[in-house]
C-alpha atoms as a PDB file:
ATOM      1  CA  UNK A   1       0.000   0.000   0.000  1.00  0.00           C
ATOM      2  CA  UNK A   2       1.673   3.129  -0.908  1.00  0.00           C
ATOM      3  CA  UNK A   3       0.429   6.171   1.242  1.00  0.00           C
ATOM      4  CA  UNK A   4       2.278  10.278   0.981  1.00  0.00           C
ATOM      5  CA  UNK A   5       2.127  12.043   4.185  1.00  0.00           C
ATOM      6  CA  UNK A   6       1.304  15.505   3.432  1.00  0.00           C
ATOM      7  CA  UNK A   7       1.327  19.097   4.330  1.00  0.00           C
ATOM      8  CA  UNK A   8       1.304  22.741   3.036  1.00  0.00           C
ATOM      9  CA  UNK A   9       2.393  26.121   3.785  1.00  0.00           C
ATOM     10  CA  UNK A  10       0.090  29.311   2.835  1.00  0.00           C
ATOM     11  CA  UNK A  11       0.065  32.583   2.705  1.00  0.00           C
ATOM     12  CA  UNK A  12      -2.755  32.782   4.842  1.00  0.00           C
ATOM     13  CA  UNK A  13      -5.998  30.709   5.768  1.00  0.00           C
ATOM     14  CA  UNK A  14      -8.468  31.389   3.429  1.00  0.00           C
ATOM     15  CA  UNK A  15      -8.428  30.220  -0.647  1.00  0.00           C
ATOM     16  CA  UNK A  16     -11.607  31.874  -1.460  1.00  0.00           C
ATOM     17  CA  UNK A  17      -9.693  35.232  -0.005  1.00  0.00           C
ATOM     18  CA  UNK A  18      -7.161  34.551  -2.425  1.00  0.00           C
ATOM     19  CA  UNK A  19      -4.728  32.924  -0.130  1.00  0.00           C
ATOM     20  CA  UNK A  20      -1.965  30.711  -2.386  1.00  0.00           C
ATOM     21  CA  UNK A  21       0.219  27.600  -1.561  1.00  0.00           C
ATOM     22  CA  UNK A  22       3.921  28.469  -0.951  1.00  0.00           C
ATOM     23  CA  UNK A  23       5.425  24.996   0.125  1.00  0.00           C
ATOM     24  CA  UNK A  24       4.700  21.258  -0.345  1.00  0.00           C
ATOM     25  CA  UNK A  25       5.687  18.488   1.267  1.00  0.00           C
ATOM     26  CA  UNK A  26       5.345  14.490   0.822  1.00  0.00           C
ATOM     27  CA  UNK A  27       6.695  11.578   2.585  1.00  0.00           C
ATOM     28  CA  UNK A  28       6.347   8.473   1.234  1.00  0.00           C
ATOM     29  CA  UNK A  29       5.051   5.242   2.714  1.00  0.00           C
ATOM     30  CA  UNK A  30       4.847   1.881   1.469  1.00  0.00           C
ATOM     31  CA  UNK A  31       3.863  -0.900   3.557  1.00  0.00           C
ATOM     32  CA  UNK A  32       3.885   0.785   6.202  1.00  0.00           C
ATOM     33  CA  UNK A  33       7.551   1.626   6.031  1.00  0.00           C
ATOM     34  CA  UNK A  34       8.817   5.271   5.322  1.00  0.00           C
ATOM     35  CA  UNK A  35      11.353   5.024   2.348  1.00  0.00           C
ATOM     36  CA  UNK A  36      13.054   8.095   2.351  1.00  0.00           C
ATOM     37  CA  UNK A  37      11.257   8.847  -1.084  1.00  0.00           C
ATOM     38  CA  UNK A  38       9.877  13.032  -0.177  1.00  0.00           C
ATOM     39  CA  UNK A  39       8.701  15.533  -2.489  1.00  0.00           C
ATOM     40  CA  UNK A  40       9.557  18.879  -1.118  1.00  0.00           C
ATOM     41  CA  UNK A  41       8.324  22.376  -2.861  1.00  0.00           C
ATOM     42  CA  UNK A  42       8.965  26.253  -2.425  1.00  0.00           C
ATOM     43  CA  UNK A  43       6.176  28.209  -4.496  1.00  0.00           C
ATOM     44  CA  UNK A  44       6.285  31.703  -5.284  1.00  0.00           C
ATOM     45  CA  UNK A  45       2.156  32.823  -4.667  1.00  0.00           C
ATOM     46  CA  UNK A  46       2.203  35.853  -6.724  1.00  0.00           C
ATOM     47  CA  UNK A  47       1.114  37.998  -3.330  1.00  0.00           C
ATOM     48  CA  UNK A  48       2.017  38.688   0.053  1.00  0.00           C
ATOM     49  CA  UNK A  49       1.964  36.699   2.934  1.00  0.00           C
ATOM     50  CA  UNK A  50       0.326  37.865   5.738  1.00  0.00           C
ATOM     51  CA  UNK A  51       1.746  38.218   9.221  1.00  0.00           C
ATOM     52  CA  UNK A  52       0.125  35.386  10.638  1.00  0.00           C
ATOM     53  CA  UNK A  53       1.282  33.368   8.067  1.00  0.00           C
ATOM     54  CA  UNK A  54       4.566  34.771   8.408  1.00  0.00           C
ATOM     55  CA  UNK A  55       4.940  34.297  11.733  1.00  0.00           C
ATOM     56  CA  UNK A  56       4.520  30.540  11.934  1.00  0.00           C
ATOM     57  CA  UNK A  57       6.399  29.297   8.819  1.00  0.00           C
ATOM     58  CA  UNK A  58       8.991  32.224   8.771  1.00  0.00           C
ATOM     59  CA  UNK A  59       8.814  31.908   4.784  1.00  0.00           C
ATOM     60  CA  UNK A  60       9.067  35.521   3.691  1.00  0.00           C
ATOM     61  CA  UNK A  61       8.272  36.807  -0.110  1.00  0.00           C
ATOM     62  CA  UNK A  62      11.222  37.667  -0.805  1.00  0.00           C
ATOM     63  CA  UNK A  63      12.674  34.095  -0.144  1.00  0.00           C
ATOM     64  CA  UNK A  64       9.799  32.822  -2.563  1.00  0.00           C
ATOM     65  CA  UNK A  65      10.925  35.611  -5.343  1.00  0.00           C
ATOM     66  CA  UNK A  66      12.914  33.138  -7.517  1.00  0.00           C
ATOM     67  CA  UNK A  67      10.463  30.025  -6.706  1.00  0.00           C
ATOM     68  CA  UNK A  68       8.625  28.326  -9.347  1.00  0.00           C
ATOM     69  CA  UNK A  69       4.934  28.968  -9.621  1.00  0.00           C
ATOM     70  CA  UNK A  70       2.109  25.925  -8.958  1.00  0.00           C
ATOM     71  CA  UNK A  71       1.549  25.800 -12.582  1.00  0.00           C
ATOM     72  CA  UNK A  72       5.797  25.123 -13.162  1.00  0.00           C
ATOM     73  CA  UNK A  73       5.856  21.631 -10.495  1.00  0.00           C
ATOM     74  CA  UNK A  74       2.107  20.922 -10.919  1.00  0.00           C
ATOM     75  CA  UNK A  75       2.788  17.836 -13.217  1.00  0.00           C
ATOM     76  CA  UNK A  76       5.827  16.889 -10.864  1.00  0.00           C
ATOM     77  CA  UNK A  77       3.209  16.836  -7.915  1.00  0.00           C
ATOM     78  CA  UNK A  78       0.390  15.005  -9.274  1.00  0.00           C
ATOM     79  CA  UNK A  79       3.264  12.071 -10.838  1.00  0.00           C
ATOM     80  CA  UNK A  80       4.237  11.579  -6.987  1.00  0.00           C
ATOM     81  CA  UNK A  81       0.698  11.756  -5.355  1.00  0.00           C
ATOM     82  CA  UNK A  82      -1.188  10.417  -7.794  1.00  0.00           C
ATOM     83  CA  UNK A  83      -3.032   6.669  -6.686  1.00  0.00           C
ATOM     84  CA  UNK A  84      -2.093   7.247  -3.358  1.00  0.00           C
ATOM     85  CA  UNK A  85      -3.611   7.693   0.052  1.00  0.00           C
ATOM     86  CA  UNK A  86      -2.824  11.112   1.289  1.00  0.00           C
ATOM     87  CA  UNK A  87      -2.661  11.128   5.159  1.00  0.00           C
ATOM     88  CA  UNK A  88      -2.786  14.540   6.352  1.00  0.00           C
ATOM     89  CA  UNK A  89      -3.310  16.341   9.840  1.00  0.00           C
ATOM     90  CA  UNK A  90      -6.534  18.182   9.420  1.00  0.00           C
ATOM     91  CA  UNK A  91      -7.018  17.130   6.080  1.00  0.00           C
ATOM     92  CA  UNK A  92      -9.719  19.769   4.364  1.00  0.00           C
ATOM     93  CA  UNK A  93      -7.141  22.936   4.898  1.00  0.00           C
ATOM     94  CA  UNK A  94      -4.508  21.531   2.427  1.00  0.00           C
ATOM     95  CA  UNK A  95      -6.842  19.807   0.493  1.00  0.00           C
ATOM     96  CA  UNK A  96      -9.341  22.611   0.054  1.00  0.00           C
ATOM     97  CA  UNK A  97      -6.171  25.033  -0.601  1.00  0.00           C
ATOM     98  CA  UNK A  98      -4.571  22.331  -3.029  1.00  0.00           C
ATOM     99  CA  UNK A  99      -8.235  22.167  -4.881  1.00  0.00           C
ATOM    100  CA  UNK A 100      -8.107  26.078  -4.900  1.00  0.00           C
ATOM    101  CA  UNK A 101      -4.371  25.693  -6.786  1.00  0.00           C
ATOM    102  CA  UNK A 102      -5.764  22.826  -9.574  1.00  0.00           C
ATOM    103  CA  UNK A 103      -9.219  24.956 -10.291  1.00  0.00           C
ATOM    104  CA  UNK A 104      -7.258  27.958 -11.325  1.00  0.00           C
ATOM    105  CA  UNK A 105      -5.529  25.515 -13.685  1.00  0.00           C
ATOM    106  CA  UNK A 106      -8.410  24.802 -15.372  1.00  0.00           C
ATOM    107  CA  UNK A 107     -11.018  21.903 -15.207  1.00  0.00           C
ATOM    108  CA  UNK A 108      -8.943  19.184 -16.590  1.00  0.00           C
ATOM    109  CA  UNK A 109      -6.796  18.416 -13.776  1.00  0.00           C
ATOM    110  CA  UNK A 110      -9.680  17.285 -11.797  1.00  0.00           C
ATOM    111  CA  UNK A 111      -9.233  17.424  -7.586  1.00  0.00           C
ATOM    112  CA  UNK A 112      -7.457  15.924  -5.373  1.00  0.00           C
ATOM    113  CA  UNK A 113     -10.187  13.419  -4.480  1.00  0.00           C
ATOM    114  CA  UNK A 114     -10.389  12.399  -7.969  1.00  0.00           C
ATOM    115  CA  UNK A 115      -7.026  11.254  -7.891  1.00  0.00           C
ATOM    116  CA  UNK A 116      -6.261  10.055  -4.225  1.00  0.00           C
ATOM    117  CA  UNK A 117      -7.895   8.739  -0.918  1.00  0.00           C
ATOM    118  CA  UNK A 118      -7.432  11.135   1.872  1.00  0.00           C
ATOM    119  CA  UNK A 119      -7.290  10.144   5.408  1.00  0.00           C
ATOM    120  CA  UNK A 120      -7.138  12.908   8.233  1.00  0.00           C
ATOM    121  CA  UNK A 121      -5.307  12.301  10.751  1.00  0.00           C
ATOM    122  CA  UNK A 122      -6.691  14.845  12.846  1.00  0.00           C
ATOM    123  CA  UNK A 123     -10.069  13.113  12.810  1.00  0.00           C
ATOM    124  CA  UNK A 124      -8.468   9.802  13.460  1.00  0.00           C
ATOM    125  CA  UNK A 125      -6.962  11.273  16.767  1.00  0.00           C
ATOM    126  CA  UNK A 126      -9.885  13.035  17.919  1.00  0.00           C
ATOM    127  CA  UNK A 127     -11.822   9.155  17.682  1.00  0.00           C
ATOM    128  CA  UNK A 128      -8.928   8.050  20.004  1.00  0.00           C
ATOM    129  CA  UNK A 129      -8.147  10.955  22.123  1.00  0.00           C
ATOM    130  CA  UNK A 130     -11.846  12.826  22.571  1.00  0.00           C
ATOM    131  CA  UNK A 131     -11.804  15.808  25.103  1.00  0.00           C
ATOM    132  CA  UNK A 132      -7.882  16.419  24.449  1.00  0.00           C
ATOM    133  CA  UNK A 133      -5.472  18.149  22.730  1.00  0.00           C
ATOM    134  CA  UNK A 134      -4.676  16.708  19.491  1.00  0.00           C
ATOM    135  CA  UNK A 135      -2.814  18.959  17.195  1.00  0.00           C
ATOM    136  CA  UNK A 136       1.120  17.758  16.214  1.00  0.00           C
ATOM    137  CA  UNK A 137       2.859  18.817  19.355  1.00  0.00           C
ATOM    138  CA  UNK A 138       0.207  17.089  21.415  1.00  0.00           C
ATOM    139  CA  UNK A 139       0.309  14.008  19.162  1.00  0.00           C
ATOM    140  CA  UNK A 140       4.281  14.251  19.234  1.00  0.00           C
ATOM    141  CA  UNK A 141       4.015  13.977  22.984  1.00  0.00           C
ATOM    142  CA  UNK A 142       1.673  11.227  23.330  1.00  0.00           C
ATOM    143  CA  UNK A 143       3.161   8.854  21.596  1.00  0.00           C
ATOM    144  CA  UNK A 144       7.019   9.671  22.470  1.00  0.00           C
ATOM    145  CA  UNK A 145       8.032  11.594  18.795  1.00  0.00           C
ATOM    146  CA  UNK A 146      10.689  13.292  18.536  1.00  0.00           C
ATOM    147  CA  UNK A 147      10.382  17.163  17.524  1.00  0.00           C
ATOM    148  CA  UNK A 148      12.892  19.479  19.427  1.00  0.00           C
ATOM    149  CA  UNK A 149      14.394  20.672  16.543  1.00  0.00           C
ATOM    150  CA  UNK A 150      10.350  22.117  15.156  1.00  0.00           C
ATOM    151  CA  UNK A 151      10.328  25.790  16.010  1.00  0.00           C
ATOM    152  CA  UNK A 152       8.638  27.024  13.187  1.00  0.00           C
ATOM    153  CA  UNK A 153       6.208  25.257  11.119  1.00  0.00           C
ATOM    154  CA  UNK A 154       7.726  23.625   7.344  1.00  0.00           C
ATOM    155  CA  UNK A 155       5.543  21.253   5.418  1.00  0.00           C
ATOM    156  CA  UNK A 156       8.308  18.846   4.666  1.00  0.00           C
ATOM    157  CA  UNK A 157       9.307  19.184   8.256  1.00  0.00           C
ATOM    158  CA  UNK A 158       5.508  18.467   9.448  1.00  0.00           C
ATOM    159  CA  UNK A 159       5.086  15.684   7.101  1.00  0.00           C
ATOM    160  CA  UNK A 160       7.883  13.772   8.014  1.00  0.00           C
ATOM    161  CA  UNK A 161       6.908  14.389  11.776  1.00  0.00           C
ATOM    162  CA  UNK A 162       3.390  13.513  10.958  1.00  0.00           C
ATOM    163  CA  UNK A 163       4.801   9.770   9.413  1.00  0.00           C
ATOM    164  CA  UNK A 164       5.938   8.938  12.724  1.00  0.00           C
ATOM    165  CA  UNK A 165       3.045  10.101  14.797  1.00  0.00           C
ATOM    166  CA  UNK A 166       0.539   8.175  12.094  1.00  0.00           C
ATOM    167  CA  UNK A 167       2.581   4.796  12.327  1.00  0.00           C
ATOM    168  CA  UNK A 168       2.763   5.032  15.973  1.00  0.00           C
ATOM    169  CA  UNK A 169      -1.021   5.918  16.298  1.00  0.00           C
ATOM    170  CA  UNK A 170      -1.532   3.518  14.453  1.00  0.00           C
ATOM    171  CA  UNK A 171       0.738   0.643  15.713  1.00  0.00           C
ATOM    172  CA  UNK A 172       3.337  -0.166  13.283  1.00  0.00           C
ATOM    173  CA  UNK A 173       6.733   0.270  13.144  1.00  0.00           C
ATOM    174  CA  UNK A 174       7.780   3.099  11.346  1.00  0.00           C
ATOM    175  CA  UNK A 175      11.324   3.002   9.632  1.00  0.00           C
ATOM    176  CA  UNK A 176      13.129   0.240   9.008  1.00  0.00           C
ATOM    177  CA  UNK A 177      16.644   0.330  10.837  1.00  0.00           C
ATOM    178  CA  UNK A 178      18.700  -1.685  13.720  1.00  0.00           C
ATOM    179  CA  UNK A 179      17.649  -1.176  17.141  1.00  0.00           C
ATOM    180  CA  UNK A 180      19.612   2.032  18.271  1.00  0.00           C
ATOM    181  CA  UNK A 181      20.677   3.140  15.118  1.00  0.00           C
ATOM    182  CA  UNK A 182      19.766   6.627  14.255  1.00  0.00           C
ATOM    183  CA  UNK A 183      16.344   7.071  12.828  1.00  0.00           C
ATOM    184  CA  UNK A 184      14.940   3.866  14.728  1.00  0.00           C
ATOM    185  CA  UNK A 185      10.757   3.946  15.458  1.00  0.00           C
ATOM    186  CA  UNK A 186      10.417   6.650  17.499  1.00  0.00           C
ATOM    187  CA  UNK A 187       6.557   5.993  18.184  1.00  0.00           C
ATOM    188  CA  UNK A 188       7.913   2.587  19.330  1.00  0.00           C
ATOM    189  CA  UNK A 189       9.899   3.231  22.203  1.00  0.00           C
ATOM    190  CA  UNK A 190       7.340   3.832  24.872  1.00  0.00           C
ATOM    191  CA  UNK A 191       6.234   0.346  24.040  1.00  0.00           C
ATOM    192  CA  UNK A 192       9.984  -0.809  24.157  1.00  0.00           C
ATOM    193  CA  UNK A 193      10.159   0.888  27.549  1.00  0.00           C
ATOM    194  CA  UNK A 194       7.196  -0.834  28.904  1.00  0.00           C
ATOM    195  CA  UNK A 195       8.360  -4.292  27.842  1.00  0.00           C
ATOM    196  CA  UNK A 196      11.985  -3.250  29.359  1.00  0.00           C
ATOM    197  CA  UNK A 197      10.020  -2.543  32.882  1.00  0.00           C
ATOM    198  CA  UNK A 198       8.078  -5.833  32.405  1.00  0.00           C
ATOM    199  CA  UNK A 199      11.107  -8.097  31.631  1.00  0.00           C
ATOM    200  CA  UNK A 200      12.352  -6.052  34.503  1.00  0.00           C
ATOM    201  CA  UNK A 201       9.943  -7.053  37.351  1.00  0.00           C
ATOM    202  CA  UNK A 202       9.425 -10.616  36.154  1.00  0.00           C
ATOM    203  CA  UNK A 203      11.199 -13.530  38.301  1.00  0.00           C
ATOM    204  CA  UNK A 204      13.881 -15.715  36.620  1.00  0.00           C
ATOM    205  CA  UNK A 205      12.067 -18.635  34.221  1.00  0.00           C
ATOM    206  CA  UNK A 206      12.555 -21.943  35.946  1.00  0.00           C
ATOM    207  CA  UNK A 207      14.750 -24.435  34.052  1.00  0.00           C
ATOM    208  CA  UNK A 208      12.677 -27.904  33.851  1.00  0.00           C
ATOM    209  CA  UNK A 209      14.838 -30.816  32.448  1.00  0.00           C
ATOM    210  CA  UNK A 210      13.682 -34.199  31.736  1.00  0.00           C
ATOM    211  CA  UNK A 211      13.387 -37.010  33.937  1.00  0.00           C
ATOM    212  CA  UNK A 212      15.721 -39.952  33.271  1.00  0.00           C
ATOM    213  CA  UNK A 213      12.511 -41.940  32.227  1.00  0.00           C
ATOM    214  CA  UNK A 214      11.312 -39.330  30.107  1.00  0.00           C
ATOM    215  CA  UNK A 215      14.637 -39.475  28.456  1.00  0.00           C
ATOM    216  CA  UNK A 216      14.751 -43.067  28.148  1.00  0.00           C
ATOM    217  CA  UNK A 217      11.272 -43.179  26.623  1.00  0.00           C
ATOM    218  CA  UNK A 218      12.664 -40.519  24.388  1.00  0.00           C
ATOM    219  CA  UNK A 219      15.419 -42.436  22.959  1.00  0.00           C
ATOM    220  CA  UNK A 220      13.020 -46.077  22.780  1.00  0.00           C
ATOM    221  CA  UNK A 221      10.616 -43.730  20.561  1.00  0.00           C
ATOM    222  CA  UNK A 222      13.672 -42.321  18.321  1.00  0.00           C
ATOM    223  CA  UNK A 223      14.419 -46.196  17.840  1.00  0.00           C
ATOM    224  CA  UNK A 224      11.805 -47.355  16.830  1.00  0.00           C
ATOM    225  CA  UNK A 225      11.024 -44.840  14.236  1.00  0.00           C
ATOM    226  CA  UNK A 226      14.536 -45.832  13.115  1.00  0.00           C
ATOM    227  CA  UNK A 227      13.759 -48.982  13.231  1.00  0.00           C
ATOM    228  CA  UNK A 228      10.676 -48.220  10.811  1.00  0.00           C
ATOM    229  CA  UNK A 229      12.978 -46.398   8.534  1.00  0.00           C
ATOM    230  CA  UNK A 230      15.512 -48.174   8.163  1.00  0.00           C
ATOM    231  CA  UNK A 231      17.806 -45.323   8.881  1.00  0.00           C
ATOM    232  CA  UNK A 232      18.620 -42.565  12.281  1.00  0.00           C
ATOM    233  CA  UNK A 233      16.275 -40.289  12.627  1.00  0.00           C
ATOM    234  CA  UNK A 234      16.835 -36.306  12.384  1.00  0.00           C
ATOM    235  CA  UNK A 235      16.916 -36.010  15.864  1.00  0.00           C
ATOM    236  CA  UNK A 236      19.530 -38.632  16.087  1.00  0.00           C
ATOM    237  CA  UNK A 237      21.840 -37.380  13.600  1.00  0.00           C
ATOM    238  CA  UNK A 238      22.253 -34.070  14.773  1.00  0.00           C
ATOM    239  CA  UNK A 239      22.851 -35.546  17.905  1.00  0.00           C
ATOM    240  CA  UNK A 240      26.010 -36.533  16.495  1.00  0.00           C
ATOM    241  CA  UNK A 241      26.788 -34.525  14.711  1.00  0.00           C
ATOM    242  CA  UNK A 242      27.069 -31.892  17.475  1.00  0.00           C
ATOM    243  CA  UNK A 243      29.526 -34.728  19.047  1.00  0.00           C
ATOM    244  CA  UNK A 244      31.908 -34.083  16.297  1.00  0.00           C
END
């Protein structure tokens, strides 16, 4: 199954005020497994941004001056997402905004329903988590994901955060990498933890060997299937082999 975590930047928070994409970002997914495979995007708008905007993705206009417009990396954006299931944290904002970007395009690039299945995250954490917080720093903090180094808001920054706090709230592991190597599952390690504390308080398993008739009855059984055979058993062979 091949899912794109996703997230935007704007200039502000309203399309039908004329409000324009000015980043993109996409994480890929397959299997559950992030592959390292992102899409990342800096749009010029056309406008200005407005200090609200401004002040939680720090992306000014004149950074975006030399940026490609939507209509320049559209093709490039719909190649990655297309077929996939978008998973985004409060899905209808980037969606509606992304709709707002193809409709100025022209009809024939359709939406972004038309061409993916969209699963909000957002919605998904309020089912789990009702009466609390459940934005990305609240998620982050539930389930043990690391984002110290977030202190503004980027969308390929967000979606990559947002891979780890799906998989976890969700169950699954979510890179693939040796235990303590960097970029191991960070949603995993309160579990980890727990079963550390478990193994922790848990007396020593008792060692139970066989009787000397149990053994005996052992070895009379090996025989006779030997016997049947016409050859050792298995059992028997690696017995001696391990002699050798």
């Amino acid at each position: 199954m091949r899912q794109v975590v996703l997230d935007t930047e704007t200039t502000g928070l309203e399309p039908n005020d004329g409000h324009r994409v000015i980043e993109i970002g996409c994480v890929e997914v397959i299997n559950r497994r992030i592959t390292g495979n992102n899409l990342h995007l800096y749009l010029n708008p056309e406008r200005d941004i407005d200090e609200g905007a401004l002040a939680v993705h720090g992306i000014s206009t004149e950074f975006l001056a030399d940026k490609p417009t939507f209509d320049k990396v559209v093709d490039e954006f719909l190649a990655f997402v297309d077929g996939a299931e978008l998973v985004i944290h409060n899905a209808p904002f980037d969606v509606g905004f992304l709709n707002h970007e193809l409709r100025r395009l022209g009809a024939a690039y359709g939406s972004i329903e038309q061409r993916c299945g969209v699963l909000d995250t957002l919605v998904m954490a309020r089912q789990k988590h009702p009466g609390q917080k459940n934005n990305l720093d609240a998620l982050c903090r539930r389930y043990d994901v690391e984002n110290g180094h977030r202190e503004l808001h980027g969308a390929l920054l967000d979606a990559e955060i947002l891979a780890d706090v799906y998989l976890a709230m969700t169950g699954g592991q979510t890179r693939l990498s040796l235990g303590g190597s960097e970029g191991a599952d960070q949603g995993g390690s309160a579990v980890a933890e727990a079963i550390r504390r478990l193994d922790a308080q848990r007396s020593p398993l008792k060692v139970v060997r066989a009787s000397e008739s149990e053994v005996a009855r052992h070895s009379a059984k090996l025989q006779a299937i030997a016997g049947s055979n016409g050859e050792p058993t298995l059992w028997e062979r690696s017995e001696s082999d391990s002699l050798h």
